[in-house]
Each structure stands twice: as structure tokens, then as C-alpha cells.
N, C-alpha and C. Protein backbone atom coordinates (compact mmCIF):
# COMPACT_ATOMS: atom_id res chain seq x y z
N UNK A 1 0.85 -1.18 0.00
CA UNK A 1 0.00 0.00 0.00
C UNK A 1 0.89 1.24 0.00
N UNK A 2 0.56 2.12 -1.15
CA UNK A 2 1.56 3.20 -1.25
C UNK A 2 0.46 4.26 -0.77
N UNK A 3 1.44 4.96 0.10
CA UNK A 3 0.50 6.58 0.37
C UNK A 3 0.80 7.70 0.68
N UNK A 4 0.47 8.96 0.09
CA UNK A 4 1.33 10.29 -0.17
C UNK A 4 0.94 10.79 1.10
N UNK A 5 1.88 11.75 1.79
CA UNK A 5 1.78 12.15 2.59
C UNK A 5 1.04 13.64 2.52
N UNK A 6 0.36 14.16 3.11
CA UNK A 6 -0.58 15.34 3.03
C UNK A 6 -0.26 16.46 3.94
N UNK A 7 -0.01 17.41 4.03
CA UNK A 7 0.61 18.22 4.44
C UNK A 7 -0.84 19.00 4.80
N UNK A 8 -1.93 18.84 3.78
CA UNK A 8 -2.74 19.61 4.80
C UNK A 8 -3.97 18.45 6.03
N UNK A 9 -3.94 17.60 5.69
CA UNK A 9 -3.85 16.59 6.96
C UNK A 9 -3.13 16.41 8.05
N UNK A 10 -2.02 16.38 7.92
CA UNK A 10 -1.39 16.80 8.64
C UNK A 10 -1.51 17.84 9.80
N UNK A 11 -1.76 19.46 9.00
CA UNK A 11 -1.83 20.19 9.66
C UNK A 11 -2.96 20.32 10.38
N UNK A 12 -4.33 19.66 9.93
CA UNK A 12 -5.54 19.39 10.71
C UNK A 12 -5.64 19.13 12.21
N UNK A 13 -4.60 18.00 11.75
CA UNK A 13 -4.75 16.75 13.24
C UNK A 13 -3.49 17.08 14.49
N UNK A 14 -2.51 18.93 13.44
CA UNK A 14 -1.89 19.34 14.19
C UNK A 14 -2.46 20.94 15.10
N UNK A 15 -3.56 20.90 14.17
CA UNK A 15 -4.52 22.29 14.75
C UNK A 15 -5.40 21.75 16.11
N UNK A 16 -6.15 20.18 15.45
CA UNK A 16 -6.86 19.77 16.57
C UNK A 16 -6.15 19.92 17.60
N UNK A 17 -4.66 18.97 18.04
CA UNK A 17 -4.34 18.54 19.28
C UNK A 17 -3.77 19.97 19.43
N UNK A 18 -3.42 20.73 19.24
CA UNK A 18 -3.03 22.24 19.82
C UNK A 18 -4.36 22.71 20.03
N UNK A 19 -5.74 23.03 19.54
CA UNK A 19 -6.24 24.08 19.56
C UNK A 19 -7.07 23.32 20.67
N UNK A 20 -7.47 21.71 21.03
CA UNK A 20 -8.76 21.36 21.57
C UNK A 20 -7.94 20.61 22.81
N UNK A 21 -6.40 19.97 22.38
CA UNK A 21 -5.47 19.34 23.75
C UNK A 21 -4.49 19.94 23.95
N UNK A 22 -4.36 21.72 24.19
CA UNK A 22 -3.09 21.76 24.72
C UNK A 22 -2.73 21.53 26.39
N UNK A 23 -1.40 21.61 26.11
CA UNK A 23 -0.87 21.58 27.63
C UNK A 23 -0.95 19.79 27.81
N UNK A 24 -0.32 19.04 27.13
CA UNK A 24 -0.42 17.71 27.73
C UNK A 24 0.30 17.16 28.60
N UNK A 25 0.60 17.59 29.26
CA UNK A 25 1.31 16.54 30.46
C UNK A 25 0.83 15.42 30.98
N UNK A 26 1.85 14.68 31.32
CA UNK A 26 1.95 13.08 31.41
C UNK A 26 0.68 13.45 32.73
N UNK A 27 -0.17 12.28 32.39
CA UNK A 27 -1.46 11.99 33.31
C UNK A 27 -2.69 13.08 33.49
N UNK A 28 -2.46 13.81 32.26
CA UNK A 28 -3.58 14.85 32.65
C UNK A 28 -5.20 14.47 31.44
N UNK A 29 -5.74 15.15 31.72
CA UNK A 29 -6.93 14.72 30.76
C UNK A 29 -6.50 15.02 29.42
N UNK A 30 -5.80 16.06 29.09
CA UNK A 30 -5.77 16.00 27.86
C UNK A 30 -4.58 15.64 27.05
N UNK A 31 -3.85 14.98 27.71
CA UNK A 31 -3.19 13.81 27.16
C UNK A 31 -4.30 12.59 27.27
N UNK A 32 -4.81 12.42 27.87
CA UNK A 32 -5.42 10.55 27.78
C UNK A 32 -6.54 11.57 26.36
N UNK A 33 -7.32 12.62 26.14
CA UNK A 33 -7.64 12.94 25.26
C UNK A 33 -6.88 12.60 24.11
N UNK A 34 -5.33 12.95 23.52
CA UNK A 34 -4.70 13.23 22.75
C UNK A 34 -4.62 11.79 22.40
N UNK A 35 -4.22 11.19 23.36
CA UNK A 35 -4.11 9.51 23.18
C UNK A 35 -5.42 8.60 22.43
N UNK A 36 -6.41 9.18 23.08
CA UNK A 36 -7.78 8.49 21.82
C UNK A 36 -7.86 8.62 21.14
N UNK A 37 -7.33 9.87 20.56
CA UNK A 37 -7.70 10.21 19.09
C UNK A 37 -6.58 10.00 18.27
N UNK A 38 -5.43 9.55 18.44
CA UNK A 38 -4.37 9.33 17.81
C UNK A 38 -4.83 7.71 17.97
N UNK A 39 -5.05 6.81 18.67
CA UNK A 39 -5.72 5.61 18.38
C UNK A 39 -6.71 5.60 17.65
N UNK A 40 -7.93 6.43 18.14
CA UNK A 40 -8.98 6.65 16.87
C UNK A 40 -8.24 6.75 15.76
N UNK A 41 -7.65 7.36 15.11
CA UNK A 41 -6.95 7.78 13.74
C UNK A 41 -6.49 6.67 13.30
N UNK A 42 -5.74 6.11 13.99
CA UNK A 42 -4.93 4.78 13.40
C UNK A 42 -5.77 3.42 13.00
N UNK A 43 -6.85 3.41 14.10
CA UNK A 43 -7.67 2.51 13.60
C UNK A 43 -8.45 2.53 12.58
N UNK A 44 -8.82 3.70 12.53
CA UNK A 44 -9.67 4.02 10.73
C UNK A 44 -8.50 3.90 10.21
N UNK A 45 -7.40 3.45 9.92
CA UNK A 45 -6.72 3.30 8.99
C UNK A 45 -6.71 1.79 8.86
N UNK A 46 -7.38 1.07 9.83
CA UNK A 46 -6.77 -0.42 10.12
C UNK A 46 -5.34 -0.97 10.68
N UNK A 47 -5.36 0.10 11.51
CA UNK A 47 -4.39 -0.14 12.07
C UNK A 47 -4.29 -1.21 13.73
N UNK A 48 -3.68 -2.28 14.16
CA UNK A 48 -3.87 -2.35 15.36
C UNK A 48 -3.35 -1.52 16.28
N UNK A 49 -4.09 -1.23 17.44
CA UNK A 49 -3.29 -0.30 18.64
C UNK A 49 -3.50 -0.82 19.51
N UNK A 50 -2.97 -0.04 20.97
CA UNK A 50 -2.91 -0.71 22.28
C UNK A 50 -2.74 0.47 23.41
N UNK A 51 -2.46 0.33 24.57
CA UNK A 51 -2.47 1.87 25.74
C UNK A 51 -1.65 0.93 25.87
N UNK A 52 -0.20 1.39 26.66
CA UNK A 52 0.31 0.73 27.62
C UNK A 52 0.57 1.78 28.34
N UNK A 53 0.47 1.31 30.10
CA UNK A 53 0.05 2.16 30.95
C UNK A 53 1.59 2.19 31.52
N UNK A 54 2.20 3.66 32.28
CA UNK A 54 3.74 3.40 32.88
C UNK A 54 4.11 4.59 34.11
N UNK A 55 4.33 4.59 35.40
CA UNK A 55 4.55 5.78 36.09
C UNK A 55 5.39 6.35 35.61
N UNK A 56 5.04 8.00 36.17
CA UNK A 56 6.18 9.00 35.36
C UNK A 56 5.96 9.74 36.96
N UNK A 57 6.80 10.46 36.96
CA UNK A 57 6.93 11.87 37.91
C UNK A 57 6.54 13.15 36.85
N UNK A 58 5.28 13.16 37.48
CA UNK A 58 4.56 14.89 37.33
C UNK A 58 4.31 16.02 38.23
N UNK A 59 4.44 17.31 37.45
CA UNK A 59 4.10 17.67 38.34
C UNK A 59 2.85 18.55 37.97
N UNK A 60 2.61 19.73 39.00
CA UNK A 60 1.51 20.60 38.63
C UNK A 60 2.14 22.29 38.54
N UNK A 61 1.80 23.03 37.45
CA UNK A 61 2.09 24.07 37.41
C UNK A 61 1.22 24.81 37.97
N UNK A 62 1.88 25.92 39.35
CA UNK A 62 0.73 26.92 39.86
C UNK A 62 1.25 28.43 39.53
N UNK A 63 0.17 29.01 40.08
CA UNK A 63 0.63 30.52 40.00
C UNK A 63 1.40 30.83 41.26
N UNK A 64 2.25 31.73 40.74
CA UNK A 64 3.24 32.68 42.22
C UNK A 64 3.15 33.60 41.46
N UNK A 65 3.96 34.62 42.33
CA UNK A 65 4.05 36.22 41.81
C UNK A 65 5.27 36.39 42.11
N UNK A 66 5.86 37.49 41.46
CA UNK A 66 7.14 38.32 42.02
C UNK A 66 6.87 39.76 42.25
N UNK A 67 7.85 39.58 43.49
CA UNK A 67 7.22 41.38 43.68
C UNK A 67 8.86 42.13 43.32
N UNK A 68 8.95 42.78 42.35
CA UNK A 68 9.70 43.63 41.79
C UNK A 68 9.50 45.35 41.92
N UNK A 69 10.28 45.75 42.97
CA UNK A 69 10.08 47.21 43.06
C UNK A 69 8.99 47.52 43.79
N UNK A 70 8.25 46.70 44.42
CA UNK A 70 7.07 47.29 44.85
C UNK A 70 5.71 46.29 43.61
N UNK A 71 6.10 46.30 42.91
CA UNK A 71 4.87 45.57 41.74
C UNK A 71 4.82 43.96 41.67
N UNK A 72 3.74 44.01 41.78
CA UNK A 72 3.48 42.29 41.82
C UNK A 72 3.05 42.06 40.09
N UNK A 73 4.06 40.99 39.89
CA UNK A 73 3.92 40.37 38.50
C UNK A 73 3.48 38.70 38.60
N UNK A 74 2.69 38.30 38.29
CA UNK A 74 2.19 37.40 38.10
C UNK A 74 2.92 36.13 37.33
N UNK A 75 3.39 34.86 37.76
CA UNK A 75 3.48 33.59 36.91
C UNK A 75 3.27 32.42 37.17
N UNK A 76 4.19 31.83 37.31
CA UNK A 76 4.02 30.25 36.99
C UNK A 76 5.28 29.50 37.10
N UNK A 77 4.84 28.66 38.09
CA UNK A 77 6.35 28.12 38.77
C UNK A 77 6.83 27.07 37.81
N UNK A 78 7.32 26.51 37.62
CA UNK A 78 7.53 25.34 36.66
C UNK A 78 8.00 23.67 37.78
N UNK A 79 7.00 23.01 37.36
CA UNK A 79 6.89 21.84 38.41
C UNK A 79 8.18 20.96 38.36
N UNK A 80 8.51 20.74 39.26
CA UNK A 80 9.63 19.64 39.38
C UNK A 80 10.95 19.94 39.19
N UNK A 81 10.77 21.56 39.51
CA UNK A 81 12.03 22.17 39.51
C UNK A 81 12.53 22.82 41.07
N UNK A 82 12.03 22.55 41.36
CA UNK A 82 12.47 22.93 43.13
C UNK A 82 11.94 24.16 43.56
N UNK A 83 11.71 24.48 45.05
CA UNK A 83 10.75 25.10 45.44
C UNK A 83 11.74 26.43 46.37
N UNK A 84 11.11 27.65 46.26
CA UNK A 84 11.65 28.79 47.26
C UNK A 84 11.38 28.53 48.45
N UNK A 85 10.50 27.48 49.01
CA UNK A 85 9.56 27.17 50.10
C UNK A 85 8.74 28.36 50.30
N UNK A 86 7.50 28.14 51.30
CA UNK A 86 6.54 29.32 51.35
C UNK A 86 6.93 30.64 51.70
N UNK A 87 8.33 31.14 52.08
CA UNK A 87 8.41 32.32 52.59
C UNK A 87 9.03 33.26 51.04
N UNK A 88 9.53 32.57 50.10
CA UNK A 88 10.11 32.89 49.42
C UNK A 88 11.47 33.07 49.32
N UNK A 89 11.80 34.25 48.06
CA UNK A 89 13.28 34.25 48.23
C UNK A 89 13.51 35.91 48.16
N UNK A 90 14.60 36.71 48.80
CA UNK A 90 14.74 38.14 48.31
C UNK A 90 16.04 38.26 48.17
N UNK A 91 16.52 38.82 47.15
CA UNK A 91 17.77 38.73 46.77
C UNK A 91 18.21 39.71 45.28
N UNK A 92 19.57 39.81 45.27
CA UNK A 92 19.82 40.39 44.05
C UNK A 92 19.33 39.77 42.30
N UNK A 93 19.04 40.64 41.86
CA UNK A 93 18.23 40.02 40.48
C UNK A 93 19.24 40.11 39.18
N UNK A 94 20.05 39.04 38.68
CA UNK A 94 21.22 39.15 37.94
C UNK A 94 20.63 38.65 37.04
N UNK A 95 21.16 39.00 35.51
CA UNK A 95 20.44 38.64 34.01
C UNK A 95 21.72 37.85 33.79
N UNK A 96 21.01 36.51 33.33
CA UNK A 96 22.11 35.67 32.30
C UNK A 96 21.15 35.56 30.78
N UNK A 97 21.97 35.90 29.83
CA UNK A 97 21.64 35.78 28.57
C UNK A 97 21.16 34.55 28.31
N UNK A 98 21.87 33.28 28.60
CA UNK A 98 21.16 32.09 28.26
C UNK A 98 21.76 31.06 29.73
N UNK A 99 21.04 29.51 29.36
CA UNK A 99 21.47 28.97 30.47
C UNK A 99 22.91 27.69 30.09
N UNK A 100 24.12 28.74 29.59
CA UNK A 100 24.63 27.64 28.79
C UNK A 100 26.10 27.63 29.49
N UNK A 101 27.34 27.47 29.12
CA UNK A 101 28.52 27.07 30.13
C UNK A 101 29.04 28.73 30.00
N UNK A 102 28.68 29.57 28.69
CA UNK A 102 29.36 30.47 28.47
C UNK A 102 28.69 32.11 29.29
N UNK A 103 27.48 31.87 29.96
CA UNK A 103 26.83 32.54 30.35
C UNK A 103 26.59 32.05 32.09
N UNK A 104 26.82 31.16 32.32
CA UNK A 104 26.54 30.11 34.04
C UNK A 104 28.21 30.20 34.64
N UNK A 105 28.08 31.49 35.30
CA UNK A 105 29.48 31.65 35.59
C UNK A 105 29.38 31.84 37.47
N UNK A 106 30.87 31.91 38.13
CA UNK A 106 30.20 32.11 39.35
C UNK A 106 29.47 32.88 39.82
N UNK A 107 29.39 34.47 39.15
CA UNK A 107 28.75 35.41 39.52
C UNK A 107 27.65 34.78 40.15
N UNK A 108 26.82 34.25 39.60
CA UNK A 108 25.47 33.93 39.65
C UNK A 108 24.97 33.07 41.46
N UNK A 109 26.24 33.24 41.75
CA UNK A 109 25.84 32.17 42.99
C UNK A 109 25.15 33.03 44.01
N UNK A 110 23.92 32.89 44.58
CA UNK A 110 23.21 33.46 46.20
C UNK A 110 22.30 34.61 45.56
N UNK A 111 22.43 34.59 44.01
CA UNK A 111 21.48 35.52 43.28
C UNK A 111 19.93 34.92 42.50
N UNK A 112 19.35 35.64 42.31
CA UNK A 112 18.04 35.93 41.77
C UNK A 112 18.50 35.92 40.07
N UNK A 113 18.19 34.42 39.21
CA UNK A 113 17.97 35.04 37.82
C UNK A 113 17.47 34.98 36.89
N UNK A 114 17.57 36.34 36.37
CA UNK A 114 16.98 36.48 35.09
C UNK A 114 17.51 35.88 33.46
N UNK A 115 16.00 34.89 33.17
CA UNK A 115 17.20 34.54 31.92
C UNK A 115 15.78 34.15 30.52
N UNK A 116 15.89 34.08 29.78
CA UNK A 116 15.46 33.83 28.33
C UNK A 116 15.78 32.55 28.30
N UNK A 117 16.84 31.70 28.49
CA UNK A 117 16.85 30.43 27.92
C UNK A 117 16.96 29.69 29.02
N UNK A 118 15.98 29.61 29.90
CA UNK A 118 16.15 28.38 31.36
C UNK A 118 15.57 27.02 30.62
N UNK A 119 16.28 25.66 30.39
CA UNK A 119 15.98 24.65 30.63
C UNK A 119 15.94 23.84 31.13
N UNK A 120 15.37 22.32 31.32
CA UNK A 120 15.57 21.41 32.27
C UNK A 120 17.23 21.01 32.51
N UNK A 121 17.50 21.24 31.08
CA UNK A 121 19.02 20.02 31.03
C UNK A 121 19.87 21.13 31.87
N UNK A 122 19.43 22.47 31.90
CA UNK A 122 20.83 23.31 32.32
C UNK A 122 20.63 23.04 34.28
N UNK A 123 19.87 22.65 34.58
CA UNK A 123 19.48 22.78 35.77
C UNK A 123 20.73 22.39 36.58
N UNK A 124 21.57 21.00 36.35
CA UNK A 124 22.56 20.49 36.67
C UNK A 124 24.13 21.93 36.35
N UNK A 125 23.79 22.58 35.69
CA UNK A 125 24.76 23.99 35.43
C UNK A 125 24.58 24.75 36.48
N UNK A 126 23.06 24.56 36.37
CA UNK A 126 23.07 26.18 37.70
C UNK A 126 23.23 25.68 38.77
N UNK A 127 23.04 24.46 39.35
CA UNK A 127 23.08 24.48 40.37
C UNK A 127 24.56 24.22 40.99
N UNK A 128 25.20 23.79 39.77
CA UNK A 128 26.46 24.05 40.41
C UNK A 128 26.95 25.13 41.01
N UNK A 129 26.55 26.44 40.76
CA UNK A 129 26.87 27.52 41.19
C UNK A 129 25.52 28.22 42.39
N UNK A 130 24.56 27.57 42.36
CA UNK A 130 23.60 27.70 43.84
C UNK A 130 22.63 29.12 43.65
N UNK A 131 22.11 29.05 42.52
CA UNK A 131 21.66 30.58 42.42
C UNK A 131 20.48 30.14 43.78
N UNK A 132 19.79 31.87 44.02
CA UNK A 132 18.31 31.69 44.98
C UNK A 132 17.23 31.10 44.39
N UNK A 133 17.38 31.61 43.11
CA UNK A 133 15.86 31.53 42.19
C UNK A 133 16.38 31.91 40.76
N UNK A 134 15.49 31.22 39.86
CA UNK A 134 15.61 31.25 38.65
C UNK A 134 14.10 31.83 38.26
N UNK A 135 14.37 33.02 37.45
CA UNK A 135 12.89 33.19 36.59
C UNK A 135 13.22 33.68 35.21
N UNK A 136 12.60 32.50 34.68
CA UNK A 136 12.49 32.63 33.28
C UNK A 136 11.62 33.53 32.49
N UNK A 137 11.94 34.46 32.06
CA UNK A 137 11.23 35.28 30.44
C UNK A 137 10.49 34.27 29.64
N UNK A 138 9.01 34.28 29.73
CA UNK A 138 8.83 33.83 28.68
C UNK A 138 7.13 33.35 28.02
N UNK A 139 7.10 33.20 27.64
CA UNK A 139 5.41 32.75 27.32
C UNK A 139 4.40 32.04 27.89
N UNK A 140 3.99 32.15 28.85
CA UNK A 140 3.08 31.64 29.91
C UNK A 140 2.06 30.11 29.11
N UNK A 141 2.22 29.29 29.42
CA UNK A 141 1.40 27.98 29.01
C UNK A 141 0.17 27.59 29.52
């Protein structure tokens, strides 16, 4: 069975799961959503499928705020990245350009930072150097 690939099919079943399942994280509804219908799909093709079920570590994203200057700004902690505990943190607020070997220098240690490129993998970077808090720039999910 030969079959062309469709680019605007494609983009359908890439509008659905963005526009009707975003935000999927492992165990939430709209992943086990995302998951039916990508089985649905396959089976109208004749396809066989299956669930296989597996623990993961999740977490939950909440709101916090930062108070900068007097102004409370509103975000979103990112789960499973370690906690200020409830009192928080107050401290100097240092900008690193990204979170990479050439920007994660000691400066950064007992500080507050600011950065554009925080990821999971750099986490093992920063913490070599012990910042207070990390807050990332960036597009709220």
C-alpha cells in the first residue's frame, strides 16, 4: 500500500491537538484525550493499537508572583524544579543571557535570575553555582 503524505492533513490533526489538547502533560486529561484520538486515527486506517500504561513523575504548574520594586507580576512556577519554600526568596536580580557554560558563571551564585533560555538540562549547570531563584522570560502555558 503506497501513500502520499498530506501536508494539509497533517496540519488538521496538528490544529486539533493544539487548539482542543493543549498543555499535555503526562497523566492529565488532555493527554489521555490526545491519546484516543491518535488511536482513533490509526484505527480508521486499520491499524492495530494498544495503551500501555507506565509511572512517570509529574508535576503541577501553579501561580506565584514576584514582587519587583514594589509591583506584583504574576506567573508560573515550573513543576519539578524545586521550590523557594513558602516564605520565598529576596535577593539580588542578575540577568544571564542564556542557560549555557558560556553565560553560568560564578557570579550567579546566592542571586536571583533572570534569563530567556532556562531549561531542564541546564538545571545540573546552575546548580552548580547555587543561584536563589531562577525566573524565566517567557510565554506563559
Amino acid at each position: 500500500m503506497k501513500t502520499k503524505f498530506s501536508g494539509e492533513k497533517a496540519y488538521k490533526h496538528l490544529a486539533k491537538m493544539a487548539g482542543e489538547m493543549p498543555h499535555r502533560n503526562s497523566g492529565s486529561d488532555n493527554e489521555r484525550k490526545a491519546a484516543a484520538y491518535i488511536r482513533e486515527y490509526f484505527e480508521s486506517l486499520g491499524l492495530k493499537t494498544w495503551t500501555q500504561s507506565f509511572e512517570v513523575d509529574s508535576g503541577v504548574t501553579v501561580t506565584e508572583k514576584v514582587v519587583l520594586g514594589g509591583e506584583v507580576i504574576p506567573c508560573k512556577a515550573l513543576p519539578l524544579a524545586g521550590s523557594t519554600g513558602p516564605d520565598g526568596v529576596e535577593g539580588e536580580l542578575y540577568f544571564v543571557q542564556s542557560v549555557v557554560e558560556e553565560y553560568v558563571t560564578p557570579e550567579i551564585e546566592g542571586k536571583i535570575l533572570l534569563t530567556q533560555g532556562y531549561y531542564r538540562k541546564g538545571i545540573e549547570l546552575l546548580n552548580k553555582y547555587r543561584p536563589l531563584a531562577v525566573i524565566n522570560i517567557g510565554r506563559a502555558g
